[in-house]
N, C-alpha and C. Protein backbone atom coordinates (compact mmCIF):
# COMPACT_ATOMS: atom_id res chain seq x y z
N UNK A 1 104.87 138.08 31.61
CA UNK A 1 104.43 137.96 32.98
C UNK A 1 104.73 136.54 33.45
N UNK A 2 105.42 136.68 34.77
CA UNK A 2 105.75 135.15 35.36
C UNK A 2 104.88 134.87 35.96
N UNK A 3 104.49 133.59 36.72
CA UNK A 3 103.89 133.20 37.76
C UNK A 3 104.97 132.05 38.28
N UNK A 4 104.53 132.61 39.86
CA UNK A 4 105.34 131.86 40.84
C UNK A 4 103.89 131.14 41.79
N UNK A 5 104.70 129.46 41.50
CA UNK A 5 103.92 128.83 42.55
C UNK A 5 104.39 128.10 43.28
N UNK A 6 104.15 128.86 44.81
CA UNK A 6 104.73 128.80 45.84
C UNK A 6 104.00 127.01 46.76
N UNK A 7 104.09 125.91 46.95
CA UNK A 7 103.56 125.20 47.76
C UNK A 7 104.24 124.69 49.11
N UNK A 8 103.35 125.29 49.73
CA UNK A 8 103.88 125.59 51.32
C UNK A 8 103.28 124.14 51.83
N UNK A 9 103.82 123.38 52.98
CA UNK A 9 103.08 122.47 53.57
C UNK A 9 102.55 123.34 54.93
N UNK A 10 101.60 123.32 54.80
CA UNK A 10 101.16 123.99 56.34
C UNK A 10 100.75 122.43 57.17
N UNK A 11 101.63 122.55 58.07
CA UNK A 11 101.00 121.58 58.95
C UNK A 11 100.78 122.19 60.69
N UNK A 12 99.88 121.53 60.93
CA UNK A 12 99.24 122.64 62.36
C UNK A 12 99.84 121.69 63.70
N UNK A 13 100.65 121.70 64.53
CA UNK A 13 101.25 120.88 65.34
C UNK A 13 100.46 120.94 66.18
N UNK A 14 100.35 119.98 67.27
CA UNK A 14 99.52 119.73 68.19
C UNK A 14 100.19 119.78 69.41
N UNK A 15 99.88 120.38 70.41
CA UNK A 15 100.69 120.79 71.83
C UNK A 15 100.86 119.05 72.48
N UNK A 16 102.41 119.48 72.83
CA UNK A 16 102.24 117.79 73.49
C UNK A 16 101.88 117.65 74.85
N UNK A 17 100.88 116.68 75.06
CA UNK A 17 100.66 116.76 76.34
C UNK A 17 101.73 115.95 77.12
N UNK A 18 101.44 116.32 78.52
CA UNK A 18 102.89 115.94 79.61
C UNK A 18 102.32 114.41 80.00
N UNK A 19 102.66 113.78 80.35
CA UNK A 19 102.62 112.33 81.18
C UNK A 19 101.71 112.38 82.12
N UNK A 20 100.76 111.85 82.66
CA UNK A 20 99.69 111.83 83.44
C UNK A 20 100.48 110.56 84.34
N UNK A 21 101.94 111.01 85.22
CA UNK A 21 102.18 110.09 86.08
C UNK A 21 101.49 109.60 87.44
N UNK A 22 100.80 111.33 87.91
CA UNK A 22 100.09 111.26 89.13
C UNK A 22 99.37 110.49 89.14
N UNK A 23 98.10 110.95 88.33
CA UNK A 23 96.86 110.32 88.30
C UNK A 23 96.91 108.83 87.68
N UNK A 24 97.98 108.23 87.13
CA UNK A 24 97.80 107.03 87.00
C UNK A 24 98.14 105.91 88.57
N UNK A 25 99.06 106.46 89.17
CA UNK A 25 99.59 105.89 89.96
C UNK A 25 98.36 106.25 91.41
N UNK A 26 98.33 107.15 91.39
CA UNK A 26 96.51 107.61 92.22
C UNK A 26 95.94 106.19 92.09
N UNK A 27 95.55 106.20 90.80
CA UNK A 27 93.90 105.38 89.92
C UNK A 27 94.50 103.68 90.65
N UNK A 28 96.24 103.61 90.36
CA UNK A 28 96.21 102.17 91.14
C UNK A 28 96.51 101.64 92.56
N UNK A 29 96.81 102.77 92.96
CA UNK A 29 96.26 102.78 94.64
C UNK A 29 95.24 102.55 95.12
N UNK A 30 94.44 103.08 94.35
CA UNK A 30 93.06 103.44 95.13
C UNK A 30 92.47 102.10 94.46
N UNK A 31 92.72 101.57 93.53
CA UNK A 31 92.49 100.16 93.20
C UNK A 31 92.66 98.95 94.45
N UNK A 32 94.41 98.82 94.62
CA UNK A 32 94.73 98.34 94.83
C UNK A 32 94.32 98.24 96.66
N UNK A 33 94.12 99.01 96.98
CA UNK A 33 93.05 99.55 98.13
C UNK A 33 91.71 98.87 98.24
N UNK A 34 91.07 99.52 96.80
CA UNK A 34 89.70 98.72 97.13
C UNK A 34 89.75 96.90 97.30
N UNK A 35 91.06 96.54 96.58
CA UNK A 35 90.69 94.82 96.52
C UNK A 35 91.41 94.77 97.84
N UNK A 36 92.39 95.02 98.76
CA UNK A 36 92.43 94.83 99.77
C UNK A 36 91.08 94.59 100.82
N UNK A 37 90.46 95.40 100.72
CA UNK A 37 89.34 95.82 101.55
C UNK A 37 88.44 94.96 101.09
N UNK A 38 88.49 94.45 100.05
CA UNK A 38 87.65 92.96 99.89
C UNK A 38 88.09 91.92 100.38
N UNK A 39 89.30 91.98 99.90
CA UNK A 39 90.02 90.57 100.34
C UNK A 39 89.57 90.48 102.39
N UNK A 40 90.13 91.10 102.42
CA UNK A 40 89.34 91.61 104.05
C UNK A 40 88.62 90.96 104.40
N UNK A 41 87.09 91.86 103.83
CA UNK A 41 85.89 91.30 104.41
C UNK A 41 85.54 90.41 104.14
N UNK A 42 86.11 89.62 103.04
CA UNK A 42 85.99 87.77 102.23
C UNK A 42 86.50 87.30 103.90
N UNK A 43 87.74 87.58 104.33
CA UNK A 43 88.29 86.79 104.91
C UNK A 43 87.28 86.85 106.77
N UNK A 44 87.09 87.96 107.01
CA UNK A 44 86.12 88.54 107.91
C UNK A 44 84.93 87.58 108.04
N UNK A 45 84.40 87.64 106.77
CA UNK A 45 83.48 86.60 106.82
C UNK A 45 83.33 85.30 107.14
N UNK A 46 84.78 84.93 106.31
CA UNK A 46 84.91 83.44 106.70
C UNK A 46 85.55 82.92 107.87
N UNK A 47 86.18 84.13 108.47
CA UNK A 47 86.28 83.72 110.43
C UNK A 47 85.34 83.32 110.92
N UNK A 48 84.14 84.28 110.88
CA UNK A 48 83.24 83.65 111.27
C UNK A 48 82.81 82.67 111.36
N UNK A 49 82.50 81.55 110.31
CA UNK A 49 82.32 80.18 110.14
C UNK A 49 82.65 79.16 111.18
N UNK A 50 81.83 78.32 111.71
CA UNK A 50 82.41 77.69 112.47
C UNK A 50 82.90 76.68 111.91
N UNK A 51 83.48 74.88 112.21
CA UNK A 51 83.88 74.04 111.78
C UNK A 51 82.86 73.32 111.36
N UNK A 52 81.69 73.29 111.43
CA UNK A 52 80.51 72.41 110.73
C UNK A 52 80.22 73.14 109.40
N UNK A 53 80.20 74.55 109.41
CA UNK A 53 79.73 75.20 108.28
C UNK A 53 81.45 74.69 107.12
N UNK A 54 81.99 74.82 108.06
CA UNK A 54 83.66 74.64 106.67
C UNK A 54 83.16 73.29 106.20
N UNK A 55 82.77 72.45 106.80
CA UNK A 55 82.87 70.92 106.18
C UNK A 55 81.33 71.37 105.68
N UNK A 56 80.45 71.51 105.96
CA UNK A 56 79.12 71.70 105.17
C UNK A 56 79.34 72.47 103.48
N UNK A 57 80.57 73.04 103.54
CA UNK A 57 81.08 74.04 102.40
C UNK A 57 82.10 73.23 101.51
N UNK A 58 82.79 72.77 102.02
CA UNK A 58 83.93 71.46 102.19
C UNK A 58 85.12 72.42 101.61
N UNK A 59 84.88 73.32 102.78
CA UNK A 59 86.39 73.80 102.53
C UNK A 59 86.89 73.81 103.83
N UNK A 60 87.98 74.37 103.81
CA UNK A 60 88.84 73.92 105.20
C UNK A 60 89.44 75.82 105.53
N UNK A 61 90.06 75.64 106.39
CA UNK A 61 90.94 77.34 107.13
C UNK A 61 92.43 77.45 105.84
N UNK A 62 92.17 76.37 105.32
CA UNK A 62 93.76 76.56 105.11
C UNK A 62 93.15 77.19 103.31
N UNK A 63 92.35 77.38 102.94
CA UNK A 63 91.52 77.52 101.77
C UNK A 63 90.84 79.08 101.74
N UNK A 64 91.49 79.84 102.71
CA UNK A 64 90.80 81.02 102.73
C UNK A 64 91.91 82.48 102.23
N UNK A 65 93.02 81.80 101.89
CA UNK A 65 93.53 83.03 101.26
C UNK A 65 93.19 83.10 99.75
N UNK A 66 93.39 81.50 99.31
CA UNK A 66 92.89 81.61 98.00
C UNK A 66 91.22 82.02 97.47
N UNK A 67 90.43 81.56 98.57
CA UNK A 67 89.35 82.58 98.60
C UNK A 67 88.92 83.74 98.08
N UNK A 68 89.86 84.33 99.49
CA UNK A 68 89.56 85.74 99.01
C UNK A 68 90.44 86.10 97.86
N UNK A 69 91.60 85.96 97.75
CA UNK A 69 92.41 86.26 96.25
C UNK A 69 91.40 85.73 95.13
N UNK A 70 90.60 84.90 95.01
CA UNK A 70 89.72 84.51 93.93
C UNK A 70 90.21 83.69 92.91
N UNK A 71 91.27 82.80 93.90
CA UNK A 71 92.02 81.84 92.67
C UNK A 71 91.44 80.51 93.41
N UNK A 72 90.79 80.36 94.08
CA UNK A 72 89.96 78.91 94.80
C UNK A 72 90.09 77.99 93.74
N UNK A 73 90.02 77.11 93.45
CA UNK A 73 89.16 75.64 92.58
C UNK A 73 89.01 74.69 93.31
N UNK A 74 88.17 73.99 93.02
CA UNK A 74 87.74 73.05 93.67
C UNK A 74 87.99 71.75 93.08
């Protein structure tokens, strides 16, 4: 009597998923949206200001993009 031993690799493949191009490019719009809309109302705000409050702050008009972008130093 023979014996046969057979060793199979069973390996179980995994479905590939497709590229999630939409929804990434969605997710940085709607990002890139919301910091607009800050940058905005940063800047909104600081129209307001008159020229006593800029020097009370000691910043100046020319100091308000970096402001709102959030790269200021002082």
């Amino acid at each position: 009597m023979a014996t046969f031993w057979h060793n199979a690799s069973h390996t179980v493949s995994t479905p590939v998923s497709a590229p999630s191009f939409g929804l990434g490019m969605v997710n940085r719009v709607i990002s890139w949206f919301r910091n607009l809309q800050e940058e905005m109302a940063v800047r909104d705000e600081l129209a307001h200001l008159d020229e006593r409050d800029l020097h009370d702050l000691g910043i100046t008009t020319s100091d308000f993009d970096a402001i709102a972008h959030g790269t200021y130093r002082r």
